[in-house]
N, C-alpha and C. Protein backbone atom coordinates (compact mmCIF):
# COMPACT_ATOMS: atom_id res chain seq x y z
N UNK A 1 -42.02 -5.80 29.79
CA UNK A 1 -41.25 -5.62 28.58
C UNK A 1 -39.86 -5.07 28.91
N UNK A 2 -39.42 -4.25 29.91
CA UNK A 2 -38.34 -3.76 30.42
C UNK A 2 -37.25 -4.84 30.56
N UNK A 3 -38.07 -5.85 31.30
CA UNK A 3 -37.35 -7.25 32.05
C UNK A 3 -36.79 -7.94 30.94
N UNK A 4 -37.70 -7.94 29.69
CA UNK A 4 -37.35 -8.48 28.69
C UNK A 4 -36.14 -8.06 27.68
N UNK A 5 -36.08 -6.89 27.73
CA UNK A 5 -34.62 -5.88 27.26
C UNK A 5 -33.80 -6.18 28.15
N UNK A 6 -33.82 -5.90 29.57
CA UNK A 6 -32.88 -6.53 30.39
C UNK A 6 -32.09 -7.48 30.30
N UNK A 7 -32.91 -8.93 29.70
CA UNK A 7 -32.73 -9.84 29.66
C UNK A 7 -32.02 -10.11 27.92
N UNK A 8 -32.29 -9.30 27.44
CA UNK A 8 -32.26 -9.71 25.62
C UNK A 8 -31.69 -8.46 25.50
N UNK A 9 -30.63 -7.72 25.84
CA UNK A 9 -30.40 -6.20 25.31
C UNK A 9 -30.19 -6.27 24.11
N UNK A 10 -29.77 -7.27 23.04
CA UNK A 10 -29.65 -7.40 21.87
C UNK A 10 -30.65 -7.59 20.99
N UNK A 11 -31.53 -7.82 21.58
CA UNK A 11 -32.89 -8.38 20.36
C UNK A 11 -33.59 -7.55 20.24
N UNK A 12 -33.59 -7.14 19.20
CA UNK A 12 -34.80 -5.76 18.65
C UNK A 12 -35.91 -6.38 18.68
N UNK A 13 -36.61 -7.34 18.75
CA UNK A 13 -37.67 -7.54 19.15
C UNK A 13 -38.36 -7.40 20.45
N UNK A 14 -36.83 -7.51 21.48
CA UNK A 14 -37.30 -7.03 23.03
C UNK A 14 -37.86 -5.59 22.44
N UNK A 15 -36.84 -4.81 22.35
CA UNK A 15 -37.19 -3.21 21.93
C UNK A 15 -38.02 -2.84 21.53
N UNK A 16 -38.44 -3.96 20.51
CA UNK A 16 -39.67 -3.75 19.45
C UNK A 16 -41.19 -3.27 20.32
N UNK A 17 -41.04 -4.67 21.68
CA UNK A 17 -42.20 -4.55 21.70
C UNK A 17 -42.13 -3.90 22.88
N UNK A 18 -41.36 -3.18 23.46
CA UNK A 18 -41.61 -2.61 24.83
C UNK A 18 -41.46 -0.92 24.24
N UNK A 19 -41.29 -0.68 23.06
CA UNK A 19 -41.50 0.64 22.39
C UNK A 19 -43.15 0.19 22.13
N UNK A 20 -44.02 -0.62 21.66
CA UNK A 20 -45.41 -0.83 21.15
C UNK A 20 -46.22 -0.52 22.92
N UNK A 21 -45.47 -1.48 24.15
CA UNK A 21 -46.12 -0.95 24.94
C UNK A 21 -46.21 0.51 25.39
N UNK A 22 -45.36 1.24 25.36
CA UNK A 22 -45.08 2.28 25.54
C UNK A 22 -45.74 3.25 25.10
N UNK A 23 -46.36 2.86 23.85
CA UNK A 23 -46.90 4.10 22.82
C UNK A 23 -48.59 3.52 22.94
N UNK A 24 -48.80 2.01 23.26
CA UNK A 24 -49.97 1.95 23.96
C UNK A 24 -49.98 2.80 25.07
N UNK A 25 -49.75 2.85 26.00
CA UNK A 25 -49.79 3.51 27.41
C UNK A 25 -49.87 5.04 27.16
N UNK A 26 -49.38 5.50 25.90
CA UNK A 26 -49.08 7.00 26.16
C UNK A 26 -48.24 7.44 25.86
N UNK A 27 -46.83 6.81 26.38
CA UNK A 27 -45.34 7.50 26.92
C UNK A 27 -44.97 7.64 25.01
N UNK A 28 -45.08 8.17 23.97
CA UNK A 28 -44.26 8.71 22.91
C UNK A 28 -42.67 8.61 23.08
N UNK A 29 -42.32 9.39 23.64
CA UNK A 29 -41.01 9.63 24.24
C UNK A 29 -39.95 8.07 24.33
N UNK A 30 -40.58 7.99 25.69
CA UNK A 30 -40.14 6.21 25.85
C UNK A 30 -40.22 5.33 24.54
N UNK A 31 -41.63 5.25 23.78
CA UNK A 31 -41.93 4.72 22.59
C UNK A 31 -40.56 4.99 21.03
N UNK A 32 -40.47 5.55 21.29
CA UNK A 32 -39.20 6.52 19.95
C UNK A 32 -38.09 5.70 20.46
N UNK A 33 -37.55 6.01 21.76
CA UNK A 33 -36.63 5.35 22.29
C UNK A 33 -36.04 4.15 21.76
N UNK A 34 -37.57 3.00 22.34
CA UNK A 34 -37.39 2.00 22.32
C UNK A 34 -37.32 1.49 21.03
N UNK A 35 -38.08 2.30 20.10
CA UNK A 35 -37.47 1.86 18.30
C UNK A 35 -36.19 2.41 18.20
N UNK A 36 -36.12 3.23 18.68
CA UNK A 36 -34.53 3.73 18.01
C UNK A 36 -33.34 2.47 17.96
N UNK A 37 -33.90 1.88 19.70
CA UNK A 37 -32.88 0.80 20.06
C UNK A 37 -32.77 -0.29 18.91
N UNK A 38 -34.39 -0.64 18.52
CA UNK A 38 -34.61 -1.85 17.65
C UNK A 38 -33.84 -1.76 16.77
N UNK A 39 -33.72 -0.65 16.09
CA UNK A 39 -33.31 -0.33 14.96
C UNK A 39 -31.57 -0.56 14.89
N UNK A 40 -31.54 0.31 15.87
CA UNK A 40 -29.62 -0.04 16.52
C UNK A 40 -29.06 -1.56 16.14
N UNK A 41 -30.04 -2.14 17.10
CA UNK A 41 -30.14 -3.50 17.07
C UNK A 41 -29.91 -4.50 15.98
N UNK A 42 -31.13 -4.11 14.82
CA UNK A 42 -30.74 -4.62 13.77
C UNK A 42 -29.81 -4.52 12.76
N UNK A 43 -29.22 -3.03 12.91
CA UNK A 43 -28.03 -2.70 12.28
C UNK A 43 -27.05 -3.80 12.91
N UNK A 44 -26.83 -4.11 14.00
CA UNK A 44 -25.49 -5.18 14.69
C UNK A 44 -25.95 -6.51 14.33
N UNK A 45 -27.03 -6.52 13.40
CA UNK A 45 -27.24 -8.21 12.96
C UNK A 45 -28.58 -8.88 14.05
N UNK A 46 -29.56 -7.83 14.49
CA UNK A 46 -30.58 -8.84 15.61
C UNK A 46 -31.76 -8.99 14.20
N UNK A 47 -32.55 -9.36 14.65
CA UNK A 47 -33.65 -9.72 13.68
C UNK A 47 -34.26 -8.64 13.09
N UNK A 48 -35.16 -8.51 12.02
CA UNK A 48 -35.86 -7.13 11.85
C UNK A 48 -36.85 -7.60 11.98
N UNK A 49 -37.39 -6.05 12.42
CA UNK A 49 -38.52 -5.72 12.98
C UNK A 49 -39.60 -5.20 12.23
N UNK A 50 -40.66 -4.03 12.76
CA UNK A 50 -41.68 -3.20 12.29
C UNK A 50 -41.10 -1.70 13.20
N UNK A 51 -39.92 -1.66 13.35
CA UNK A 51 -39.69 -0.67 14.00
C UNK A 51 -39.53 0.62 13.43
N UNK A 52 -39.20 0.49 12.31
CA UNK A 52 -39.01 1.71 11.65
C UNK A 52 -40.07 2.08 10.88
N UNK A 53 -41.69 1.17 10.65
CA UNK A 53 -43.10 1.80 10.46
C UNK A 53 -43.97 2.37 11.60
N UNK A 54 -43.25 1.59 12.41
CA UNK A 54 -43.83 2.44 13.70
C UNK A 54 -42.97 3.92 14.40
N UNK A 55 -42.06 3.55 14.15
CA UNK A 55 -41.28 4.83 14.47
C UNK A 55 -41.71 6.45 13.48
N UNK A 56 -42.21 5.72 12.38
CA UNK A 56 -42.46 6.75 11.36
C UNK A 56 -43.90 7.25 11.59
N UNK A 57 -44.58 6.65 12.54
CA UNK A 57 -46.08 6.88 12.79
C UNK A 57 -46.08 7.70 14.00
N UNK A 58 -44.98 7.24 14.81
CA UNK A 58 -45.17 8.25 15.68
C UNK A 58 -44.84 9.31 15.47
N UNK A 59 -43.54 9.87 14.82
CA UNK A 59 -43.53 11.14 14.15
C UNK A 59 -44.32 11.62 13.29
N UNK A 60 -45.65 11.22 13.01
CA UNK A 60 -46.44 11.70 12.41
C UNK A 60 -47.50 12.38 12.87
């Protein structure tokens, strides 16, 4: 999923889902991150996401 942001730094869907792996695995931290980006993202016009229901779950 990294490779995939790498590759797509613009697409909140890269972000999307390499914040979902992230918060599978554990890493919270990394997970927040990687929505924050999505979110960034879609503010500059990338697609929307589920990033900001998941972002809200993890702060929960």
């Amino acid at each position: 999923m990294r490779r995939y942001t790498e590759l797509t730094p613009f697409n909140a869907w890269a972000w999307f889902w390499l914040g979902r792996a992230c918060a599978d695995m554990g890493t919270p931290g990394e997970a927040r991150s990687a929505f924050g980006r999505a979110l960034a993202c879609e503010e500059e016009g990338s697609f929307e996401t589920d990033a900001r229901e998941y972002l809200r779950e993890l702060s929960s």
